[in-house]
C-alpha atoms as a PDB file:
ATOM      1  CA  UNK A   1      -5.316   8.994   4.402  1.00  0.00           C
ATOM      2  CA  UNK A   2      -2.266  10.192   5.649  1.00  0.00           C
ATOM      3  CA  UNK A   3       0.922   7.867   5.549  1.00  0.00           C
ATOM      4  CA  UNK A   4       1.254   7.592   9.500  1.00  0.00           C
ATOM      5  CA  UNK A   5      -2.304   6.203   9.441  1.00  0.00           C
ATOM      6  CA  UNK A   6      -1.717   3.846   6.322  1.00  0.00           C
ATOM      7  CA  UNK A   7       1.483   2.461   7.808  1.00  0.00           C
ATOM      8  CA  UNK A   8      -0.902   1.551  10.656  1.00  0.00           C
ATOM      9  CA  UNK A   9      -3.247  -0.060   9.025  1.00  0.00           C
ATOM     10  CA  UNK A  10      -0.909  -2.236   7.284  1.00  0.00           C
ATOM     11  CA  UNK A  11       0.222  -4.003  10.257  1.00  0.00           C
ATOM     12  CA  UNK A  12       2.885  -1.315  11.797  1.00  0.00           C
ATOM     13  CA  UNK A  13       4.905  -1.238   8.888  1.00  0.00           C
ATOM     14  CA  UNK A  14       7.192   1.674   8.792  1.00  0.00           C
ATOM     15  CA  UNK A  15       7.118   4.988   7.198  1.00  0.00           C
ATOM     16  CA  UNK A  16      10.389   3.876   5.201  1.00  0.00           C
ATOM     17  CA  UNK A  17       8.314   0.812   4.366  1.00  0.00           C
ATOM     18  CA  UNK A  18       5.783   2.319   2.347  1.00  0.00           C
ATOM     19  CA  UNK A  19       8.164   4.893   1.047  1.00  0.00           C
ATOM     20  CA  UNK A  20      10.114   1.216  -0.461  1.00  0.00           C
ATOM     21  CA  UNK A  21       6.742   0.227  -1.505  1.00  0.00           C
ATOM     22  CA  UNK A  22       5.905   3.148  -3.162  1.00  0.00           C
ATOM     23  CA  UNK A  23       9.452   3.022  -5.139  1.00  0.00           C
ATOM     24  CA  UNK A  24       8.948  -0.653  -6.591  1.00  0.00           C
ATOM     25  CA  UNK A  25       7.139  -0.625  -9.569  1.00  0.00           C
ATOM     26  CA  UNK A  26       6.384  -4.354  -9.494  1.00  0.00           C
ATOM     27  CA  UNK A  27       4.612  -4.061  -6.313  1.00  0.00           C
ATOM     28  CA  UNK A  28       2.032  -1.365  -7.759  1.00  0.00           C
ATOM     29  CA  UNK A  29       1.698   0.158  -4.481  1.00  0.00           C
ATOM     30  CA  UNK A  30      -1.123   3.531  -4.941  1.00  0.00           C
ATOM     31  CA  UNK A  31       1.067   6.629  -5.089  1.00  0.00           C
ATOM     32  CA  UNK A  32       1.130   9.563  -2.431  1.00  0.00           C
ATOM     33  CA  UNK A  33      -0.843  12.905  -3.238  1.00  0.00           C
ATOM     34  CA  UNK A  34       0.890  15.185  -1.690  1.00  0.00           C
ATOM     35  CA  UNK A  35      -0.450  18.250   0.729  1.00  0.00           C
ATOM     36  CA  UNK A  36       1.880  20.847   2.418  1.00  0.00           C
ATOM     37  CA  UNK A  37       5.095  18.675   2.234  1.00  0.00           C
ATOM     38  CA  UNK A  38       2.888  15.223   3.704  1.00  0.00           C
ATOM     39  CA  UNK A  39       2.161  12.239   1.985  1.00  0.00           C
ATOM     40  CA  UNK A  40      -1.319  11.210   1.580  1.00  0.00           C
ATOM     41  CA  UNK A  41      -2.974   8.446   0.056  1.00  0.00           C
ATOM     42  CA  UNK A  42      -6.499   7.893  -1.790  1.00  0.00           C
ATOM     43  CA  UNK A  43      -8.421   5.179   0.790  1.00  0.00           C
ATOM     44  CA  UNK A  44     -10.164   3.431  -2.942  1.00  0.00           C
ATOM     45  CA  UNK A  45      -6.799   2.922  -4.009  1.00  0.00           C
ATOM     46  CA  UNK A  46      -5.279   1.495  -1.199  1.00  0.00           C
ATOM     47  CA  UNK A  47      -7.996  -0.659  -1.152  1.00  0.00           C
ATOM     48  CA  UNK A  48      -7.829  -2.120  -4.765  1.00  0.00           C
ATOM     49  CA  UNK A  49      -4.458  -2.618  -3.730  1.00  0.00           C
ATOM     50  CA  UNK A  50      -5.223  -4.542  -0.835  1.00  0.00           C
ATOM     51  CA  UNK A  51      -7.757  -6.992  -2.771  1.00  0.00           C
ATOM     52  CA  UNK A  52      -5.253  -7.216  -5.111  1.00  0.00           C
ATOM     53  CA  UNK A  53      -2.794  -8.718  -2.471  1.00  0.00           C
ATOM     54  CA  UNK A  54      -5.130 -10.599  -1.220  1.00  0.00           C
ATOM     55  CA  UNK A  55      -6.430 -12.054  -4.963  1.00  0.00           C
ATOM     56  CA  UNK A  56      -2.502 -12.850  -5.629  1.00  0.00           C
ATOM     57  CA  UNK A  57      -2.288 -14.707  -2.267  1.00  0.00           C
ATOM     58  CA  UNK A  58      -4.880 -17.084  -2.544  1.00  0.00           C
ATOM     59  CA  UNK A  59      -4.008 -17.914  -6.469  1.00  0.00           C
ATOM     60  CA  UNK A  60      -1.120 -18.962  -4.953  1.00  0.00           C
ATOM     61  CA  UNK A  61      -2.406 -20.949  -2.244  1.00  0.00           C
ATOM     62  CA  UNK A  62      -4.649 -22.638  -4.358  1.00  0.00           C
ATOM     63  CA  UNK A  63      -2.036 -23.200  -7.135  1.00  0.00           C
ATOM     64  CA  UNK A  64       0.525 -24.929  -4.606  1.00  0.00           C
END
């Protein structure tokens, strides 16, 4: 998917956004493949990382 399309998805972040994402280690963010000077991501790996927010969130909840 290409970033424009990702930074959509997640809410209107930012194309600066997900390139801060994609610079924090801790955050584990899927890294860009890129094609012809663009930045593209795999859709599975997004994905994992989404359920992976969304696993950490509700830990969380439940913990507090």
């Amino acid at each position: 998917m290409p970033d424009p399309i990702v930074a959509k998805e997640f809410g209107g972040v930012t194309l600066m956004t997900l390139y801060r994402w994609t610079m924090d280690p801790t955050l584990g963010f899927p890294p860009p493949i890129k094609i012809r000077n663009k930045n593209y991501r795999s859709r599975c790996a997004l994905e994992q990382f989404k359920a992976r927010l969304m696993r950490t969130a509700v830990t969380r909840r439940v913990e507090a």
